[in-house]
Protein backbone atom coordinates (compact mmCIF):
# COMPACT_ATOMS: atom_id res chain seq x y z
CA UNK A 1 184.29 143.79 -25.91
CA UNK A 2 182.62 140.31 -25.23
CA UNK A 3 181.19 138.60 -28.30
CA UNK A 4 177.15 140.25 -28.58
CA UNK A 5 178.18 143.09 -26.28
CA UNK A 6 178.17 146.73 -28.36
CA UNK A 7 180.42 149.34 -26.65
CA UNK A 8 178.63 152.99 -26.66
CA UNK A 9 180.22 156.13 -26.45
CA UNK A 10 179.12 159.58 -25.83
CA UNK A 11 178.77 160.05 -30.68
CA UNK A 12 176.98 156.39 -30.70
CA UNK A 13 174.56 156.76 -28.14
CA UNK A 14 172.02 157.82 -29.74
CA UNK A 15 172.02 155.01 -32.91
CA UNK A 16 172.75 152.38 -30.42
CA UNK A 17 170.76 152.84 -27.70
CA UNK A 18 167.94 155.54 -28.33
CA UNK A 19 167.72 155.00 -32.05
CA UNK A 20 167.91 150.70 -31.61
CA UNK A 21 164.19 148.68 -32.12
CA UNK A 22 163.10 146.36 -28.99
CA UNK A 23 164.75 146.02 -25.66
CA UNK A 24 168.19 147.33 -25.05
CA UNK A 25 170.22 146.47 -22.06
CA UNK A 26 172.66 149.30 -21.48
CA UNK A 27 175.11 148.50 -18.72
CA UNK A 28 176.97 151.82 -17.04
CA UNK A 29 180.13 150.56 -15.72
CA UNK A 30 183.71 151.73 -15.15
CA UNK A 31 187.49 150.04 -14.85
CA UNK A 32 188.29 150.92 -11.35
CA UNK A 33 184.67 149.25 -10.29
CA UNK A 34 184.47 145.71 -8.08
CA UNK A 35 181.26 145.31 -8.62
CA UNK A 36 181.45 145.95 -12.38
CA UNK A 37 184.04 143.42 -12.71
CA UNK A 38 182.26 141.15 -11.03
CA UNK A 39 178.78 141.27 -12.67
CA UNK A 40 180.72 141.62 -16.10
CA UNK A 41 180.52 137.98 -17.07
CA UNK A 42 176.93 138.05 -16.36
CA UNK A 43 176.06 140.59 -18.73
CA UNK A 44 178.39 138.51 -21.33
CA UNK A 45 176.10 135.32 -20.56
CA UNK A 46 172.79 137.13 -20.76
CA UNK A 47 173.96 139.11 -24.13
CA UNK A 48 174.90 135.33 -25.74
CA UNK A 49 171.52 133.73 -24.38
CA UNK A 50 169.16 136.42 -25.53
CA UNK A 51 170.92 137.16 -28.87
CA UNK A 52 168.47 138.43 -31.06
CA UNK A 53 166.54 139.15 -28.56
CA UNK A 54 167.89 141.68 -26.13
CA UNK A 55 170.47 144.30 -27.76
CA UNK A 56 173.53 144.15 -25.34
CA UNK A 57 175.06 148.00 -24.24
CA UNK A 58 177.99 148.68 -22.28
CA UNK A 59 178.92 152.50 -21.51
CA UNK A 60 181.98 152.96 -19.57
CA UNK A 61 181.15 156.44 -17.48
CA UNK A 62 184.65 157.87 -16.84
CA UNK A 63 185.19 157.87 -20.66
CA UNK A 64 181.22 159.68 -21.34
CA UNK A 65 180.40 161.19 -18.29
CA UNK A 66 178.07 163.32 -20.08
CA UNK A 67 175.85 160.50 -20.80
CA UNK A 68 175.72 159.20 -17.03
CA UNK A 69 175.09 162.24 -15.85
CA UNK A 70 171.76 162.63 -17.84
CA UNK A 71 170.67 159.69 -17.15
CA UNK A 72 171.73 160.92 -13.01
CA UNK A 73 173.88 157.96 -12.58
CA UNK A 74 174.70 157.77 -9.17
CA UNK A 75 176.31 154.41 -8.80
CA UNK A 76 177.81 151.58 -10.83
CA UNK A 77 177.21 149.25 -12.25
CA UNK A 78 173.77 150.86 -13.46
CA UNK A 79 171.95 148.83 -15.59
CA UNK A 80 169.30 150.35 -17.62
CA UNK A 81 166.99 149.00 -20.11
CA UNK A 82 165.52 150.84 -22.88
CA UNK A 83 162.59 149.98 -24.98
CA UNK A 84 162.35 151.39 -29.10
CA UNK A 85 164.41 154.67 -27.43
CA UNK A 86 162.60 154.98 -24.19
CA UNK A 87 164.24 154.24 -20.62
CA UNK A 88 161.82 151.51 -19.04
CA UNK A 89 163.72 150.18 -15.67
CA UNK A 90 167.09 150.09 -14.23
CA UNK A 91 168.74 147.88 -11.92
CA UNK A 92 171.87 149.48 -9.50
CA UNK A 93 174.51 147.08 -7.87
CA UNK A 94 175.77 143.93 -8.90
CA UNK A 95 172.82 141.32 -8.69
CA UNK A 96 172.26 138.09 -9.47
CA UNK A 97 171.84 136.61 -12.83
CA UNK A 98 168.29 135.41 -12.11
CA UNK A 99 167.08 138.51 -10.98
CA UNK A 100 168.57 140.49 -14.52
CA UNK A 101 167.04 137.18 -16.63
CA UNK A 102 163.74 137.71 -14.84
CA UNK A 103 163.62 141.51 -15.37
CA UNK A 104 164.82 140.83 -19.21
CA UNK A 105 161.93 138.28 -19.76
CA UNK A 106 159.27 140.81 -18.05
CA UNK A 107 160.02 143.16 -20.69
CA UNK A 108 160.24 141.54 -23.27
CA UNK A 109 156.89 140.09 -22.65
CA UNK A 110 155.52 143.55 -21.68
């Protein structure tokens, strides 16, 4: 895993995601996924640029499907952002970095 970037599994969810103060980013994502791959260095830029700020998440769904499926993730990447435990938005598809930067600064001003 990227430098900033926590990887979450199906027995850490709940401290690292649910359980973590402020704004989490929690990106769903999987090997065999283009689009993953390709919106992968994003999510390492954003997590080194808002260090401190923004708690970093990646969840890779083939290994905890049980996770994507309660959250009814229907296609990767997913990226959803949680708030002191509570889902608050979600992005799905590989988009640019400006429009995950201006979603990121939204909440954290909310």
């Amino acid at each position: 895993m990227a430098e900033g970037i926590v990887e979450a599994t199906t027995e850490t969810w709940d401290k690292e995601v649910l359980n973590a103060p402020g704004l989490v980013m929690v990106d769903f994502w999987a090997v065999w996924c283009g689009p993953c791959r390709m919106i992968a260095p994003t999510v390492e830029e954003l997590a080194k640029e808002y260090a401190g700020k923004v708690k970093v998440v990646k969840l890779n769904t083939d290994e905890n499907p049980d996770v994507a499926s309660r959250y009814k993730i229907m296609g990767i990447p997913t990226i959803m952002f949680f708030k002191n435990g509570q889902k608050v938005d979600q992005i799905v598809g590989a988009v640019p970095k400006s429009h995950l930067k201006s979603k990121i600064d939204t909440l954290l001003s909310a």
